[in-house]
N, C-alpha and C. Protein backbone atom coordinates (compact mmCIF):
# COMPACT_ATOMS: atom_id res chain seq x y z
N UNK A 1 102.28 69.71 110.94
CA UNK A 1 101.35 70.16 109.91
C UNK A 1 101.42 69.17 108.75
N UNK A 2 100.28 68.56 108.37
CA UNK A 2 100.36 68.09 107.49
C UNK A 2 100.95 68.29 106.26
N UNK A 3 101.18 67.57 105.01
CA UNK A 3 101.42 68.14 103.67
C UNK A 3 99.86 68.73 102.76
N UNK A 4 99.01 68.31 103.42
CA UNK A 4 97.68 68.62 102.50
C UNK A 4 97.63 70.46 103.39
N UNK A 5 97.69 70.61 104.85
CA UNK A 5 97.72 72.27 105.37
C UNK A 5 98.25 72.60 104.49
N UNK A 6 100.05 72.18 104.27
CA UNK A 6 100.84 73.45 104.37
C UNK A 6 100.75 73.64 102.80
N UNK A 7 100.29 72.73 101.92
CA UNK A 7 99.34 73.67 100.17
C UNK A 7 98.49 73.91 100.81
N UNK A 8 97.36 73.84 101.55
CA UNK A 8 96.64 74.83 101.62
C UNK A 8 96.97 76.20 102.35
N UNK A 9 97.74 76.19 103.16
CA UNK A 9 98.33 77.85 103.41
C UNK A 9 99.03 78.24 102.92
N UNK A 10 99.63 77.42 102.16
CA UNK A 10 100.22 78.18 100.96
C UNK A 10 99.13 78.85 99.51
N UNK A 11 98.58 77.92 99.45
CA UNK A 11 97.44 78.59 98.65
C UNK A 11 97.06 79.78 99.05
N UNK A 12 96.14 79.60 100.25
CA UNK A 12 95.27 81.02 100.79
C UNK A 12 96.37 82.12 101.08
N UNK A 13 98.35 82.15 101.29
CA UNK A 13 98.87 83.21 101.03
C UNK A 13 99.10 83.55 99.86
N UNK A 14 99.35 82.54 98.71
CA UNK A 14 99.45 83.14 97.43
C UNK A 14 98.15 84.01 97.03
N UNK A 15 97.05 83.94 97.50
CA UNK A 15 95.81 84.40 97.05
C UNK A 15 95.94 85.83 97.54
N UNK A 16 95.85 86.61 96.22
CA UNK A 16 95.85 88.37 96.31
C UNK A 16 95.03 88.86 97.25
N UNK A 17 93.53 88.29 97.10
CA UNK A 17 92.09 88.62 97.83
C UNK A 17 92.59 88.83 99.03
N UNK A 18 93.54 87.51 99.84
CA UNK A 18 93.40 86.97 101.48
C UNK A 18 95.13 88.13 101.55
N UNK A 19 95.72 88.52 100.68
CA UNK A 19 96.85 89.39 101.31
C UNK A 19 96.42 90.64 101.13
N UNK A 20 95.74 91.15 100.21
CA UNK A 20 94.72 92.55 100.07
C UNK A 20 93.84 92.40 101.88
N UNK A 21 93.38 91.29 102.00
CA UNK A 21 92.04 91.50 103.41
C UNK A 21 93.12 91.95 104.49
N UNK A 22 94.82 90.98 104.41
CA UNK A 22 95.35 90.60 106.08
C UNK A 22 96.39 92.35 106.10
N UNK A 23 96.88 92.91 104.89
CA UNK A 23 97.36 94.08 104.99
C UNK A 23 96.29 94.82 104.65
N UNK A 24 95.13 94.93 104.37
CA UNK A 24 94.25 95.98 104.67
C UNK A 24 93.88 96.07 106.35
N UNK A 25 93.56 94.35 106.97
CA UNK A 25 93.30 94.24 107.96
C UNK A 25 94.19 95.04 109.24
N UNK A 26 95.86 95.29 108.85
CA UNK A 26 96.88 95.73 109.73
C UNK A 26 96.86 97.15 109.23
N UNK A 27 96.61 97.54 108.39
CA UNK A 27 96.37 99.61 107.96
C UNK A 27 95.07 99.50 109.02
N UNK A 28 94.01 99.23 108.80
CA UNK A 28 93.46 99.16 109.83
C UNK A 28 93.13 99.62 110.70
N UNK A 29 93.79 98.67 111.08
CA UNK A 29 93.74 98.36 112.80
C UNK A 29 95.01 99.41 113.56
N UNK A 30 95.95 99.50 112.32
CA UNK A 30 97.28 100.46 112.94
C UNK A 30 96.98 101.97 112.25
N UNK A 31 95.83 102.12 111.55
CA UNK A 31 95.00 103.64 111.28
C UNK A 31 94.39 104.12 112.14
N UNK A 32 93.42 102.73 112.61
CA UNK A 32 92.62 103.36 113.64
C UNK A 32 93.33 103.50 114.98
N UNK A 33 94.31 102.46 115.57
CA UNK A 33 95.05 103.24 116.55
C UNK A 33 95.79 104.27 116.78
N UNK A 34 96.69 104.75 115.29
CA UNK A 34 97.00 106.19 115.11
C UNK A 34 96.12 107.42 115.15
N UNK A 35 95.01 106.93 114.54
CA UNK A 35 94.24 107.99 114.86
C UNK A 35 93.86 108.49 116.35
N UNK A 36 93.47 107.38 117.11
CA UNK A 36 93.04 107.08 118.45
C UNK A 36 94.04 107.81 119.35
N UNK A 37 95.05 107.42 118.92
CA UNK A 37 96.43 107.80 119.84
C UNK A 37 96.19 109.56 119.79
N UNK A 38 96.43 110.00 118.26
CA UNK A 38 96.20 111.26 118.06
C UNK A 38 95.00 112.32 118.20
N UNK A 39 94.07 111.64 118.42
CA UNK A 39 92.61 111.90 119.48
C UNK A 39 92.52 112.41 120.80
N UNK A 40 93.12 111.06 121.21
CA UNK A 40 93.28 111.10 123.06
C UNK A 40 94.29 112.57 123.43
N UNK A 41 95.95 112.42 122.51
CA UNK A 41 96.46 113.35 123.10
C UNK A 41 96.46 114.66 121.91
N UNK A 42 96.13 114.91 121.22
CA UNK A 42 95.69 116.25 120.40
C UNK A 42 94.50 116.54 120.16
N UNK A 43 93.60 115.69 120.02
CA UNK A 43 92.23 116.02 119.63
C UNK A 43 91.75 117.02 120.19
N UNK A 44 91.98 117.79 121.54
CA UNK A 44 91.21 118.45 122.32
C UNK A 44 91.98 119.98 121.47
N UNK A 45 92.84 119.94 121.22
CA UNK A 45 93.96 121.18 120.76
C UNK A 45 94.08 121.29 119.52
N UNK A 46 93.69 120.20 118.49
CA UNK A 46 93.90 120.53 116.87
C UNK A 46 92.08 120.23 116.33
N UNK A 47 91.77 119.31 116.73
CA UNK A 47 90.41 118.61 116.35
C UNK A 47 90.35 117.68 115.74
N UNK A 48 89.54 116.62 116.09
CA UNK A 48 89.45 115.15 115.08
C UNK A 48 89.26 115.37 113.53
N UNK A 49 89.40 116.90 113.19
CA UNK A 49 89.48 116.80 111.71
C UNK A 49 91.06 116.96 111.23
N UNK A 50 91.81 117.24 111.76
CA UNK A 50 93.16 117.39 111.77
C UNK A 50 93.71 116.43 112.17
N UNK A 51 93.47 115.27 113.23
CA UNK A 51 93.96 114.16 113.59
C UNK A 51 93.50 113.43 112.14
N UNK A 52 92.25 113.45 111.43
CA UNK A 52 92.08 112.82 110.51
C UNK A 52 92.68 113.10 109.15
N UNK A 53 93.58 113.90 109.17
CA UNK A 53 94.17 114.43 107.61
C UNK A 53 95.63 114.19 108.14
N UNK A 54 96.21 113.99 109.33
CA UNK A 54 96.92 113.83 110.07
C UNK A 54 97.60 112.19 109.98
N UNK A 55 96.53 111.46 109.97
CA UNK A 55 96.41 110.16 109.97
C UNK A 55 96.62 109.81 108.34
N UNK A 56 95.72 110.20 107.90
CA UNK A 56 95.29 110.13 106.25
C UNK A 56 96.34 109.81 105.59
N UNK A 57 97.63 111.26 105.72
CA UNK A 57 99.20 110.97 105.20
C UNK A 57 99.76 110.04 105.19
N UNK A 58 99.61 109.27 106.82
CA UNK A 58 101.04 108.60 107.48
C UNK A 58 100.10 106.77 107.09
N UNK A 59 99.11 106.75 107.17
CA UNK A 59 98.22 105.70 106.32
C UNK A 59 98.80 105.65 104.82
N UNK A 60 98.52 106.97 104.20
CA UNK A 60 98.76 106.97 102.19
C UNK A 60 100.08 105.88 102.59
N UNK A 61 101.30 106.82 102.87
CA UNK A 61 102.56 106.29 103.06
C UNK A 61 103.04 104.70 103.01
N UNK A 62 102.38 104.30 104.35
CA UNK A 62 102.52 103.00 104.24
C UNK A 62 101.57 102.15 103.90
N UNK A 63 100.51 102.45 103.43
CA UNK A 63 99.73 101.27 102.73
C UNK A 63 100.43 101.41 101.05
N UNK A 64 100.59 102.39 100.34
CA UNK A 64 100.89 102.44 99.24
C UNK A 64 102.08 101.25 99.29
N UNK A 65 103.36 101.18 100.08
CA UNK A 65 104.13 100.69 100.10
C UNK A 65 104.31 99.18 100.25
N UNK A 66 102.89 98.93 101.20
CA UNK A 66 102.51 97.31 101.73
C UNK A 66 102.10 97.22 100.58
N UNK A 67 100.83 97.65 100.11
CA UNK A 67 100.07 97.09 99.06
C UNK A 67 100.69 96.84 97.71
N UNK A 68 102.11 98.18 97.04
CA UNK A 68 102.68 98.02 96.50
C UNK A 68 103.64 96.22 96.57
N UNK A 69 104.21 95.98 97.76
CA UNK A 69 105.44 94.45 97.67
C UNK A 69 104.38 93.95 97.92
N UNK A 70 103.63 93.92 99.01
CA UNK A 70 102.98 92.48 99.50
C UNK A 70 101.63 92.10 99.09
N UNK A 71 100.79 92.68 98.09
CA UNK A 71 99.61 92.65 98.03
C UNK A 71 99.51 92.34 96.66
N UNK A 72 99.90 93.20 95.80
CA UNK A 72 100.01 93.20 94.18
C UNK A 72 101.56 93.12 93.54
N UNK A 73 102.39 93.03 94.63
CA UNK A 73 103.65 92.58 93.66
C UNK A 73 104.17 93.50 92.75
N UNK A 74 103.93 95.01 92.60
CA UNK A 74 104.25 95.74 91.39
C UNK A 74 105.26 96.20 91.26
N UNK A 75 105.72 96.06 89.89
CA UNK A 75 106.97 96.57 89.38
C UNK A 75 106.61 97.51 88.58
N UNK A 76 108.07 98.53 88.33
CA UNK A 76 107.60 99.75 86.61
C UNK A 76 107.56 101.21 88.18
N UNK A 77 106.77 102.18 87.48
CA UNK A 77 107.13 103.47 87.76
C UNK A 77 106.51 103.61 88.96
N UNK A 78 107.50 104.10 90.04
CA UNK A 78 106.98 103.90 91.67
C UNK A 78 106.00 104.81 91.49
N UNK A 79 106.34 106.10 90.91
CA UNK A 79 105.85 107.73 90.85
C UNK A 79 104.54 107.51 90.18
N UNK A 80 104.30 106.62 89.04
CA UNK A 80 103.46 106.74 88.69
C UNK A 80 102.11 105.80 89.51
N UNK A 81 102.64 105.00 89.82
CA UNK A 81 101.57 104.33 90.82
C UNK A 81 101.42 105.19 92.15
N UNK A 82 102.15 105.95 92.57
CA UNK A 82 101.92 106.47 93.95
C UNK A 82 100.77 107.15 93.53
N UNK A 83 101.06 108.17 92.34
CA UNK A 83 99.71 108.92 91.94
C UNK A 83 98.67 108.30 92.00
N UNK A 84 98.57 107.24 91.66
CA UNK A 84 97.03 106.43 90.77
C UNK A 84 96.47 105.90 92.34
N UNK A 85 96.91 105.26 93.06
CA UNK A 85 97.05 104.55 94.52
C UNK A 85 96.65 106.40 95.56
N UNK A 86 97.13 107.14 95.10
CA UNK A 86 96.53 108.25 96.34
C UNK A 86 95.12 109.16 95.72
N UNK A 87 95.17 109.05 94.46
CA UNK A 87 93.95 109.21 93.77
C UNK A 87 92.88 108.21 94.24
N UNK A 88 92.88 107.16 93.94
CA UNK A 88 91.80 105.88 94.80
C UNK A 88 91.58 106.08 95.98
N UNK A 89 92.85 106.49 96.80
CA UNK A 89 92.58 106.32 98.01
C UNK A 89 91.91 108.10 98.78
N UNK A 90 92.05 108.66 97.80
CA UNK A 90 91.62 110.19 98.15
C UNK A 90 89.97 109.93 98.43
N UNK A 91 88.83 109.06 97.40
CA UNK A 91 87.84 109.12 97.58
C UNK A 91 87.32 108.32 98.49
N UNK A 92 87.56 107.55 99.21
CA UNK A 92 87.09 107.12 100.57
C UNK A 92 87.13 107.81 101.51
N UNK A 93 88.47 108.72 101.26
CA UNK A 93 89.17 110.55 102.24
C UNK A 93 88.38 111.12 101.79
N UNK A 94 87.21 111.37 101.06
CA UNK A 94 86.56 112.34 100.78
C UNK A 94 85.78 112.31 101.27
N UNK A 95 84.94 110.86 101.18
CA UNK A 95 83.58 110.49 102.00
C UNK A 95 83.81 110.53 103.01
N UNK A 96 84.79 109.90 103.80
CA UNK A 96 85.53 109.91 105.32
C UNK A 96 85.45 111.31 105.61
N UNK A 97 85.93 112.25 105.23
CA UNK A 97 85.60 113.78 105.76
C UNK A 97 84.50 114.60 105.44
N UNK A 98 83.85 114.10 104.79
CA UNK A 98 82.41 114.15 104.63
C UNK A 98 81.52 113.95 106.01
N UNK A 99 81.70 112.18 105.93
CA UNK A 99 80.79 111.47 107.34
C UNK A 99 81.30 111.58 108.69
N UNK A 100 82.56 111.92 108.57
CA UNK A 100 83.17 112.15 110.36
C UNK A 100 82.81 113.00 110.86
N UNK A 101 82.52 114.28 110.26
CA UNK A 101 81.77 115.65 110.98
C UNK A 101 80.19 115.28 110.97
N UNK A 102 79.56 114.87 110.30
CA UNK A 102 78.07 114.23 110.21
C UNK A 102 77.75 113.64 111.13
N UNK A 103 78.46 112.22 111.79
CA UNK A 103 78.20 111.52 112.77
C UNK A 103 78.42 111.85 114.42
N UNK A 104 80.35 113.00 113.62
CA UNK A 104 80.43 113.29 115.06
C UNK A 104 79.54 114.36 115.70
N UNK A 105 79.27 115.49 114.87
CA UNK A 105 78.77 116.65 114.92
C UNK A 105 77.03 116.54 115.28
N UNK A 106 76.85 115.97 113.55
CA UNK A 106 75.39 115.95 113.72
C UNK A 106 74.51 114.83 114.86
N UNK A 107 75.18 113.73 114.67
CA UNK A 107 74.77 112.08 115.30
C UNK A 107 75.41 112.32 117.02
N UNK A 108 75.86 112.99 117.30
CA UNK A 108 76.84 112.84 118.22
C UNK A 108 77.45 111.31 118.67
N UNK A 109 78.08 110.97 117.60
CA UNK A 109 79.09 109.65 117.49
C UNK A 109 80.17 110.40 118.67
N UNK A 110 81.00 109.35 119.15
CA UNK A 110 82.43 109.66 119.76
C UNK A 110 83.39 109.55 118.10
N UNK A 111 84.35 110.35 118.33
CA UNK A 111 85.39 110.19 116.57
C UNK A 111 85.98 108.74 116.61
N UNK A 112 85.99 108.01 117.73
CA UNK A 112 86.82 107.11 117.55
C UNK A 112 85.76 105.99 116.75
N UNK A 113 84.27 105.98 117.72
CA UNK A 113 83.63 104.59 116.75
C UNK A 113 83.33 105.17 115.91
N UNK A 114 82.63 106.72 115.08
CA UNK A 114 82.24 107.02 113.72
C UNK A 114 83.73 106.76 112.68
N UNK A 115 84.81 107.02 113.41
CA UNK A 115 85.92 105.99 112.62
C UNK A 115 85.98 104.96 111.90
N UNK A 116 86.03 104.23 112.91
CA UNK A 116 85.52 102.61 112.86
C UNK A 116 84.70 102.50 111.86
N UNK A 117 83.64 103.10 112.16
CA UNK A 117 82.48 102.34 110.97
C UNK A 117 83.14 102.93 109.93
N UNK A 118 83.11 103.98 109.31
CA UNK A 118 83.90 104.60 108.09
C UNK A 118 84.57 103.61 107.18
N UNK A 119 85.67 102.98 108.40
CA UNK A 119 87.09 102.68 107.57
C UNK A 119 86.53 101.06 106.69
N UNK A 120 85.43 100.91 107.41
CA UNK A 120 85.01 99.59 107.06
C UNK A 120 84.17 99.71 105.85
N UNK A 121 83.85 100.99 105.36
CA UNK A 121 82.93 100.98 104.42
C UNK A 121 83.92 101.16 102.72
N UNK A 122 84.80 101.20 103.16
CA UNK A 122 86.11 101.75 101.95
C UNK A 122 86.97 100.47 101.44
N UNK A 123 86.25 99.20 102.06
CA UNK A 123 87.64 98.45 101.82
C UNK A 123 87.24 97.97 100.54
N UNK A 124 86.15 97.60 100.22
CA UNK A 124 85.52 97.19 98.64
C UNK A 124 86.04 97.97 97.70
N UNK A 125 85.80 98.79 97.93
CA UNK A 125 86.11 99.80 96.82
C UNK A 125 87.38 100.26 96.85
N UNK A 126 88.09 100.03 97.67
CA UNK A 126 89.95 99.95 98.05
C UNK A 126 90.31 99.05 96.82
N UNK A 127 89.62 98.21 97.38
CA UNK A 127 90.47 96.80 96.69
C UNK A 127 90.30 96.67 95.29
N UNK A 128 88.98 97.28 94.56
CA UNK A 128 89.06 97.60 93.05
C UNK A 128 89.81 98.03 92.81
N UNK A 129 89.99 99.45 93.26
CA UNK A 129 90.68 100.63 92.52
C UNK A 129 91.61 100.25 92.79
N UNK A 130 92.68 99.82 93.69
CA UNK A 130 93.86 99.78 94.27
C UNK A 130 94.38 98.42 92.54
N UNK A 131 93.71 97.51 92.74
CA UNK A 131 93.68 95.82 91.20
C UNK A 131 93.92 97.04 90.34
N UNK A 132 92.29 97.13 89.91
CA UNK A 132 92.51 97.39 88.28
C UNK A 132 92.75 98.67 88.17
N UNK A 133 93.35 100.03 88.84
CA UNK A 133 94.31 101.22 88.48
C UNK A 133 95.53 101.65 89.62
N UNK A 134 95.08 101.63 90.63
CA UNK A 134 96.54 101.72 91.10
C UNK A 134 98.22 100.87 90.43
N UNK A 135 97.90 99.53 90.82
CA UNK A 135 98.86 99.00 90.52
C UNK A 135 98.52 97.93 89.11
N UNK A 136 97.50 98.17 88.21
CA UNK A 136 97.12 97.42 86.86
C UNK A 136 98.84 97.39 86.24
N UNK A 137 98.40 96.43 85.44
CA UNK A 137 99.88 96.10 84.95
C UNK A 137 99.77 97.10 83.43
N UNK A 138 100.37 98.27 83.07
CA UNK A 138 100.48 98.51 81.40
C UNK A 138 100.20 97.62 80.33
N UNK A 139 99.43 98.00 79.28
CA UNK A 139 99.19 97.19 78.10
C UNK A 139 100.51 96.69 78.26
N UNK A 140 100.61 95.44 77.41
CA UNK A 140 101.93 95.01 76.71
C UNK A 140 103.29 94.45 77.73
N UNK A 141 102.81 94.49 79.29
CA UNK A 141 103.68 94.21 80.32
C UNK A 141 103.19 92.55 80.75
């Protein structure tokens, strides 16, 4: 690898944007297979609305935690960012349980692709709220 690559991949990892896209990209992809997983073998016995609040948790959990070290770097009150970070992330869960019964119900989507499209519609607005209030730095920090 050259010396001109390895600043430039070093660049594009220092860049918040491209570690916000590659750990949004792995919640994901490891949301939507949790969910999937929990579809195939519960869905028939709890319902894809319970696999989806199901999922929702074990998602909050570890994205708060990625996004917390690897995305925004934040230091200061864990407690208080967990709040602000599951607040943001509640309203995409809102719309998400909104449109999953709509598509699956009304559209007759399968739960797994009305998923899919969903999770893709949240990441914009992830990535605001997550910058400037989840993990914003306090006046004076």
């Amino acid at each position: 690898m050259s010396h001109f690559s390895r600043k430039s991949l070093k660049a594009v990892i220092a860049d918040e944007r491209f570690r916000f896209l590659a750990v949004g990209g792995f919640n994901t992809i490891f949301g939507l297979f949790f969910f999937y997983l929990l579809e195939f073998y519960f869905g028939s016995k709890i319902g894809y609305f319970f696999v989806l609040l199901i999922t929702f948790a074990v998602i909050l959990v570890t994205s708060f935690f990625l996004y917390r070290w690897v995305v925004f770097k934040a230091h200061g009150n864990i407690v208080r960012d967990f709040v602000r970070f599951a607040s943001v992330y509640t309203v995409p869960f809102l719309a998400n349980a909104i449109a999953l019964p709509i598509l699956v119900s009304g559209l007759q989507w399968q739960p797994s692709i009305a998923q899919t499209v969903i999770v893709f519609f949240s990441t914009v607005f992830s990535y605001f709220g997550h910058k400037y209030f989840s993990f914003a730095k306090p006046k004076g920090e």
